[in-house]
C-alpha atoms as a PDB file:
ATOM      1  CA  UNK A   1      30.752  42.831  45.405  1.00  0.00           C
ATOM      2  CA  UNK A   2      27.537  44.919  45.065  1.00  0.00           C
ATOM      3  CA  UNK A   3      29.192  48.247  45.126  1.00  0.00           C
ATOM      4  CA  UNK A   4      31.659  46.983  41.555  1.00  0.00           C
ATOM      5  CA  UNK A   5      27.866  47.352  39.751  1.00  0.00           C
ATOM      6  CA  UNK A   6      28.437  50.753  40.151  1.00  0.00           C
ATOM      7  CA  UNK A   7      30.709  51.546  36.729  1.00  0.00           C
ATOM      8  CA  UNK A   8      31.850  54.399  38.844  1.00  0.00           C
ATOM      9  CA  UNK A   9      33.509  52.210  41.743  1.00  0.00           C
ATOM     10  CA  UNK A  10      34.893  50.227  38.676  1.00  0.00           C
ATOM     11  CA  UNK A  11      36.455  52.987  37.338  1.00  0.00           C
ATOM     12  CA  UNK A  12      38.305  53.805  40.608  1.00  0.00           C
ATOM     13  CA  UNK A  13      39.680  50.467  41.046  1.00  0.00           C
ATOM     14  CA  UNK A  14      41.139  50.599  37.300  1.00  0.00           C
ATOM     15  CA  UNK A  15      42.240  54.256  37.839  1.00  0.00           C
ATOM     16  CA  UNK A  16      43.868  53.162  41.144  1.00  0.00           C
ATOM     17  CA  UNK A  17      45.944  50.123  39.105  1.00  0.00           C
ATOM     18  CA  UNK A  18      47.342  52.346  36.482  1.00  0.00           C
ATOM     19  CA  UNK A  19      47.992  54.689  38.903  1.00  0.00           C
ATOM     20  CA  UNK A  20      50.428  52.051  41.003  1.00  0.00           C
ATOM     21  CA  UNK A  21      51.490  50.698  37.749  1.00  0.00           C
ATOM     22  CA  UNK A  22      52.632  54.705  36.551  1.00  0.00           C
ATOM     23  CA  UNK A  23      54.020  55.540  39.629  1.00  0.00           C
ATOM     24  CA  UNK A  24      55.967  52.649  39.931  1.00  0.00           C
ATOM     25  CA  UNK A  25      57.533  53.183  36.458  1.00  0.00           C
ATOM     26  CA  UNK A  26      58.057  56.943  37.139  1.00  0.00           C
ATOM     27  CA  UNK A  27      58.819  57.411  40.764  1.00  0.00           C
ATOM     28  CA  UNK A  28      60.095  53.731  41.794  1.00  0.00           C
ATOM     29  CA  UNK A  29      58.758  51.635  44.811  1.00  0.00           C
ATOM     30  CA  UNK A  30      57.728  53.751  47.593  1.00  0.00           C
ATOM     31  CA  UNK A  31      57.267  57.126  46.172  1.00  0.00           C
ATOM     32  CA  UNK A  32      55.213  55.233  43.353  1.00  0.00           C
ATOM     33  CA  UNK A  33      52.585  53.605  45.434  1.00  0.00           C
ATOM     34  CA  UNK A  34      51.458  57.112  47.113  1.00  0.00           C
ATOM     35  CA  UNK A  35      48.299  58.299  44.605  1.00  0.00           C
ATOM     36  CA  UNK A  36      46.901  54.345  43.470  1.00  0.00           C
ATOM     37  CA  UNK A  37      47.179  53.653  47.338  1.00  0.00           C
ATOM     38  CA  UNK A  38      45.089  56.813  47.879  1.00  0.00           C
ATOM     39  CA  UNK A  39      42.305  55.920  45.486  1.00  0.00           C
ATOM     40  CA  UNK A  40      42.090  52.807  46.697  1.00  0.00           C
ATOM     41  CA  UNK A  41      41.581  54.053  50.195  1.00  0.00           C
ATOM     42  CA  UNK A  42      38.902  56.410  48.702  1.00  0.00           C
ATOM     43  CA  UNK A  43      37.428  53.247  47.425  1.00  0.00           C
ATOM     44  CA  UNK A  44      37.206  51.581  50.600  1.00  0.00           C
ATOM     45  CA  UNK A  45      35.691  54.098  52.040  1.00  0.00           C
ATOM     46  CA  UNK A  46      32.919  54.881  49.544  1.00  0.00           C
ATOM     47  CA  UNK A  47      32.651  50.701  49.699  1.00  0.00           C
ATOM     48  CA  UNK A  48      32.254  50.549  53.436  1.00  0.00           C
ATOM     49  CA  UNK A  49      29.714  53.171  53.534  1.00  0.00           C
ATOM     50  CA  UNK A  50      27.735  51.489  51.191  1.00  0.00           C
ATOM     51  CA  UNK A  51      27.638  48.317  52.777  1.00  0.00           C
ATOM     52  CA  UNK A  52      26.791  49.724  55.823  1.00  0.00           C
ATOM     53  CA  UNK A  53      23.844  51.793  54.417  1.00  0.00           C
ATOM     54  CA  UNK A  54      22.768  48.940  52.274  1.00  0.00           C
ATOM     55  CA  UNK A  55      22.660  46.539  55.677  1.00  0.00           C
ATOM     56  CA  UNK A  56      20.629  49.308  57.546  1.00  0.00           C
ATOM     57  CA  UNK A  57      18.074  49.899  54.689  1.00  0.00           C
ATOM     58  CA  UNK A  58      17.638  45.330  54.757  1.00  0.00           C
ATOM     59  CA  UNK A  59      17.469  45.276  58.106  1.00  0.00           C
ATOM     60  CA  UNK A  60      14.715  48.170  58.038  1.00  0.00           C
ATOM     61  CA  UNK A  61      13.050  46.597  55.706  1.00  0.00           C
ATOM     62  CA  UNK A  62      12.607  43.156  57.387  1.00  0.00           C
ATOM     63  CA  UNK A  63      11.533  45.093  60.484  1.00  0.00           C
ATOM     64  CA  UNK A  64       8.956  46.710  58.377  1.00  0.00           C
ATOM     65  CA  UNK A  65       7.580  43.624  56.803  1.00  0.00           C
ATOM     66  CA  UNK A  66       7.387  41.617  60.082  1.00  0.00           C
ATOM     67  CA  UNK A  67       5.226  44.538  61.516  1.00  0.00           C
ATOM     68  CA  UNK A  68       3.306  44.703  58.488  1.00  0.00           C
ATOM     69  CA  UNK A  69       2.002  41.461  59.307  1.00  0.00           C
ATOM     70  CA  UNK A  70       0.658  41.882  62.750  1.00  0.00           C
ATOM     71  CA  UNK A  71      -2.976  41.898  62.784  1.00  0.00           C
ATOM     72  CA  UNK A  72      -4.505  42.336  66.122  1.00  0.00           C
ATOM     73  CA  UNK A  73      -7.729  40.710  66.400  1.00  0.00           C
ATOM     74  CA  UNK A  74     -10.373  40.912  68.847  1.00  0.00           C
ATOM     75  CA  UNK A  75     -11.260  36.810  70.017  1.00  0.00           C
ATOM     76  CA  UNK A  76     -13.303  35.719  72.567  1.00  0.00           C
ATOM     77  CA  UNK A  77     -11.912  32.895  74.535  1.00  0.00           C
ATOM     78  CA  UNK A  78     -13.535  31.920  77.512  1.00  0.00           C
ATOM     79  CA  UNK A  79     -15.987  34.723  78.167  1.00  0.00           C
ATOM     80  CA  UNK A  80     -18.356  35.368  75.158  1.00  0.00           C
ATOM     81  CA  UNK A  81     -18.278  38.830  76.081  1.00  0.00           C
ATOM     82  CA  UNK A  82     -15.591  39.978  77.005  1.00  0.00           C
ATOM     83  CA  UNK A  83     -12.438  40.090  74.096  1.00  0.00           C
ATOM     84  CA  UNK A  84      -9.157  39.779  74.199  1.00  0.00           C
ATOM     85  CA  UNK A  85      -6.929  41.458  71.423  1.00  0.00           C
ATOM     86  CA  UNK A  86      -4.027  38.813  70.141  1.00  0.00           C
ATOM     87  CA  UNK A  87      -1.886  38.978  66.871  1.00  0.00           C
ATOM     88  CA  UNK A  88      -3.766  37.242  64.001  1.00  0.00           C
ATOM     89  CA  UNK A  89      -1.091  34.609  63.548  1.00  0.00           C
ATOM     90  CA  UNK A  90      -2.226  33.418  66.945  1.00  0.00           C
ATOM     91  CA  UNK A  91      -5.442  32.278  66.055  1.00  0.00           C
ATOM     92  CA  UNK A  92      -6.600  28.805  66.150  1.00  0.00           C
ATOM     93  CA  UNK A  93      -9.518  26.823  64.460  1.00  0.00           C
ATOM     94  CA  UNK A  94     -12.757  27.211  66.778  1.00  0.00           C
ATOM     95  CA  UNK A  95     -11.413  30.802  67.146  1.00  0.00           C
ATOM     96  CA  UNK A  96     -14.610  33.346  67.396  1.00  0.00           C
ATOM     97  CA  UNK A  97     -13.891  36.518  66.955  1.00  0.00           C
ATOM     98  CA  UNK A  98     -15.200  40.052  66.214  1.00  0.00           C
ATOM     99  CA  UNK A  99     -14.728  41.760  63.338  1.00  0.00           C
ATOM    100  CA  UNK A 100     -16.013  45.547  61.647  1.00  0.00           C
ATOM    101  CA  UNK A 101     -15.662  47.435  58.698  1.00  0.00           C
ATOM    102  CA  UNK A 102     -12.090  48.773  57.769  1.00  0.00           C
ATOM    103  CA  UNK A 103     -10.271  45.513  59.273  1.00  0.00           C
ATOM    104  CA  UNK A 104      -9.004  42.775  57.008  1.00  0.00           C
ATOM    105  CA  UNK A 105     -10.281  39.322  57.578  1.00  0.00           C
ATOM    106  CA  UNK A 106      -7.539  37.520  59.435  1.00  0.00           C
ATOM    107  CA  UNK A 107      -8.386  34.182  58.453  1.00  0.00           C
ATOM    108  CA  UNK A 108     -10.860  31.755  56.640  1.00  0.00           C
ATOM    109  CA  UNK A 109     -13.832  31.897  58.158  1.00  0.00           C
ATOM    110  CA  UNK A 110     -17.380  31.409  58.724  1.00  0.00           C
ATOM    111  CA  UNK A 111     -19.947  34.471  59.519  1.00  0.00           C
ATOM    112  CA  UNK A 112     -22.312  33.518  62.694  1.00  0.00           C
ATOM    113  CA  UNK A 113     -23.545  37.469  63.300  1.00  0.00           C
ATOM    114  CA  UNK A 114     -23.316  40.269  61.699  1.00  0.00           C
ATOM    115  CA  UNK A 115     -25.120  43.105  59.306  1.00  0.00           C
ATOM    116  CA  UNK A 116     -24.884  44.998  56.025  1.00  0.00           C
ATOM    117  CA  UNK A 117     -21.616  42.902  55.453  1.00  0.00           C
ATOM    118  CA  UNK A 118     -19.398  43.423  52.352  1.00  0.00           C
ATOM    119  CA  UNK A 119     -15.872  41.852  51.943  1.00  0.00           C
ATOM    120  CA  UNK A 120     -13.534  42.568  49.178  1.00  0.00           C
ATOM    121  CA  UNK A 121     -11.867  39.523  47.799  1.00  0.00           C
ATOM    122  CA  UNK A 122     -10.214  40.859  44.882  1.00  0.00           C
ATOM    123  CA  UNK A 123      -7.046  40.716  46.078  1.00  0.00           C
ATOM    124  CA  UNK A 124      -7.387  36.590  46.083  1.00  0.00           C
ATOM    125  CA  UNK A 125     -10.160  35.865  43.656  1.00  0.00           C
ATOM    126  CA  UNK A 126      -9.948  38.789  41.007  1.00  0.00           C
ATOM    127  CA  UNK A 127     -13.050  39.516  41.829  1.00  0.00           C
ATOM    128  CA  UNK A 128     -13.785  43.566  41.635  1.00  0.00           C
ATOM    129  CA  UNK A 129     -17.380  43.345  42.855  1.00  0.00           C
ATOM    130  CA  UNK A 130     -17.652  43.639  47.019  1.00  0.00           C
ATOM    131  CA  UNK A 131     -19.827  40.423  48.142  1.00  0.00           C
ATOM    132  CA  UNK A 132     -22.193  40.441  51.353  1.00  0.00           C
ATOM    133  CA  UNK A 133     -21.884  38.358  53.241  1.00  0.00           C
ATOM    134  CA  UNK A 134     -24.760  36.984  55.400  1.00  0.00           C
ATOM    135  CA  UNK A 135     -24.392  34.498  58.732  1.00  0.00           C
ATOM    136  CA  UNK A 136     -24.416  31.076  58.132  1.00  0.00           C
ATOM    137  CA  UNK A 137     -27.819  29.714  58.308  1.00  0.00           C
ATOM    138  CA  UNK A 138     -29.480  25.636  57.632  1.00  0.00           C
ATOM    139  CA  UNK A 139     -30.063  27.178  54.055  1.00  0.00           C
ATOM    140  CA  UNK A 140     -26.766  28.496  52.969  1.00  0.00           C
ATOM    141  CA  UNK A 141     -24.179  26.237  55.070  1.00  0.00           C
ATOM    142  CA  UNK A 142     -24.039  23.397  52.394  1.00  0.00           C
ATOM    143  CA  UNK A 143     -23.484  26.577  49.731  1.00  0.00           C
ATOM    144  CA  UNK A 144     -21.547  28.874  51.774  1.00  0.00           C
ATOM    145  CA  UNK A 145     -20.253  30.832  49.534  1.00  0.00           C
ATOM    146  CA  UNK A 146     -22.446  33.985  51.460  1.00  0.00           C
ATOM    147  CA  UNK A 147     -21.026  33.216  54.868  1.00  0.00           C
ATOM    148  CA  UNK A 148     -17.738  32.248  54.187  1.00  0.00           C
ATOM    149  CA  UNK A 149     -14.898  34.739  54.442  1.00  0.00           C
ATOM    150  CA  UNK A 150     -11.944  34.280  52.877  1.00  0.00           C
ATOM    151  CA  UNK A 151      -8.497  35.436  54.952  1.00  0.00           C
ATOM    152  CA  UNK A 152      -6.736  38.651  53.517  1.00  0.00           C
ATOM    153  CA  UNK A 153      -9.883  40.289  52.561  1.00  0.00           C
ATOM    154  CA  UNK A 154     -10.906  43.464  53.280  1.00  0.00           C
ATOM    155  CA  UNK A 155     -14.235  44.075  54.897  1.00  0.00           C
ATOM    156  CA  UNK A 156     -15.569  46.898  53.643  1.00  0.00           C
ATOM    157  CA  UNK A 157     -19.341  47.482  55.470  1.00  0.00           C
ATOM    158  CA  UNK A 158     -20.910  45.735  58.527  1.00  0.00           C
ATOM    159  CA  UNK A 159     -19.263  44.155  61.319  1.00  0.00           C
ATOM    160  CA  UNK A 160     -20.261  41.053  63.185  1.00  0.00           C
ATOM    161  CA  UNK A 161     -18.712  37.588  64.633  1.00  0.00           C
ATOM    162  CA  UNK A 162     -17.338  34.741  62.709  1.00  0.00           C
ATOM    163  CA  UNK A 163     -16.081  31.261  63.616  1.00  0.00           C
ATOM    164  CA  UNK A 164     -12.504  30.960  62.522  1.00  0.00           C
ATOM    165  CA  UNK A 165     -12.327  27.356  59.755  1.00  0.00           C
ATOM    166  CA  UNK A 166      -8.725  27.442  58.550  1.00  0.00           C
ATOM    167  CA  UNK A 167      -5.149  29.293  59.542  1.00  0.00           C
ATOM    168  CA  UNK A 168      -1.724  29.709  57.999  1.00  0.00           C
ATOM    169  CA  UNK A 169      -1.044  27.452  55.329  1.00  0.00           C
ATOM    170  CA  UNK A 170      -4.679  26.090  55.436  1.00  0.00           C
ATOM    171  CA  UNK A 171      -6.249  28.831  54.481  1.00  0.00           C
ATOM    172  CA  UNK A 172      -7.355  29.780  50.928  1.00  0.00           C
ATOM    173  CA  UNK A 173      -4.701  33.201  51.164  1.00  0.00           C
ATOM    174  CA  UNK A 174      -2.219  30.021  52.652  1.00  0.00           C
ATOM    175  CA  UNK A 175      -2.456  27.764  49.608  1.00  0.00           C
ATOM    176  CA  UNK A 176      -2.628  30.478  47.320  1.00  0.00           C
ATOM    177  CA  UNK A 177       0.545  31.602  48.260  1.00  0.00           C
ATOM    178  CA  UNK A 178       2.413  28.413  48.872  1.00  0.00           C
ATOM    179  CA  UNK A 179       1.459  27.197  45.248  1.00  0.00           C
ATOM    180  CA  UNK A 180       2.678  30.516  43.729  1.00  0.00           C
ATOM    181  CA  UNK A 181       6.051  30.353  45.832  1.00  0.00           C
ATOM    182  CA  UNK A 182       6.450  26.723  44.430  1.00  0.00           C
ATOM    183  CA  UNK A 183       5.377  27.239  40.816  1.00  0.00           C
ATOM    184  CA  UNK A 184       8.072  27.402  38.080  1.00  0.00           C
ATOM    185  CA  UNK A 185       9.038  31.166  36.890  1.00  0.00           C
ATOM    186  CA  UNK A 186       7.412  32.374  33.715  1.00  0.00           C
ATOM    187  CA  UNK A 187      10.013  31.988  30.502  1.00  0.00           C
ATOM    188  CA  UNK A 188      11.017  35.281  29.355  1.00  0.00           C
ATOM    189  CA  UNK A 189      11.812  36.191  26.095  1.00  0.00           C
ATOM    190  CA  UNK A 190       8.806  34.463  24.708  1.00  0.00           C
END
């Protein structure tokens, strides 16, 4: 039903009627039917072709947004010196992993080593202004707003470790987007 938006395909299909209708008048039953029935044929086809493409292009698209949200991550489980490299969604709370400068944060966080630090939060808070970050320390852990990183942003200096605090849904990115997905759409026409 997609391809009738197109005022061109609707034209067809009312060509193709008075077509039958004329040719039916004119040329009687089976002699009549020969130019509507061939429109409509060329109306299929364009229709089938367009469905076709149309499927392609959605299922490219899905493919494209399922592999734009693999994040490999470098965690270290077992050994703290050795890493292995999962997808981001696989992290767990306890998770420590490694992070540097270039490499979005993969989830909330909490800084334990690092240097020269900067994350950009905009994306989430608004915020234009990159914040350093600093590890977490006796004095800032009851304010941790310096060694907390918030998942989704973008770490733009430094590199370091952090403790992994919240995943998925948990996260600050998590609830952000699960309260926006269940808010009511803005009236229009205001």
């Amino acid at each position: 039903m997609e391809n009738f938006d197109d005022p061109i395909n609707c034209i067809l299909l009312g060509a193709a009627i008075v077509s039958i209708v004329i040719g039916l008048i004119k040329n009687g039953f089976p002699k009549g039917l020969v130019d509507g029935v061939s429109i409509i044929i060329a109306l299929m086809i364009i229709i089938v072709v367009n469905s076709v493409n149309n499927w392609i292009s959605e299922q490219k698209l899905a493919a494209l947004l399922n592999s734009s949200k693999v994040q490999e991550v470098a965690v270290h489980r077992g050994s703290a010196e050795e890493t292995i490299t999962i997808d981001g969604r696989e992290l767990v709370v306890g998770d420590l992993i490694s992070f540097a400068s270039g490499a979005r944060v993969p989830a909330d966080c909490i800084m334990i080593s690092g240097q020269d630090v900067l994350t950009d939060e905009s994306e989430l808070t608004g915020e234009p202004d990159q914040m350093p970050k600093v590890r977490v320390d006796e004095t800032n852990i009851v304010n941790g707003d310096a060694c907390h990183m918030i998942g989704k942003s973008l770490i733009v200096g430094g590199s370091g470790k952090a403790l992994i605090l919240a995943v998925g849904d948990y996260s600050v990115s998590g609830i952000i987007e699960k309260n926006a997905s269940a808010s009511d759409p803005t009236p229009t026409g205001l």
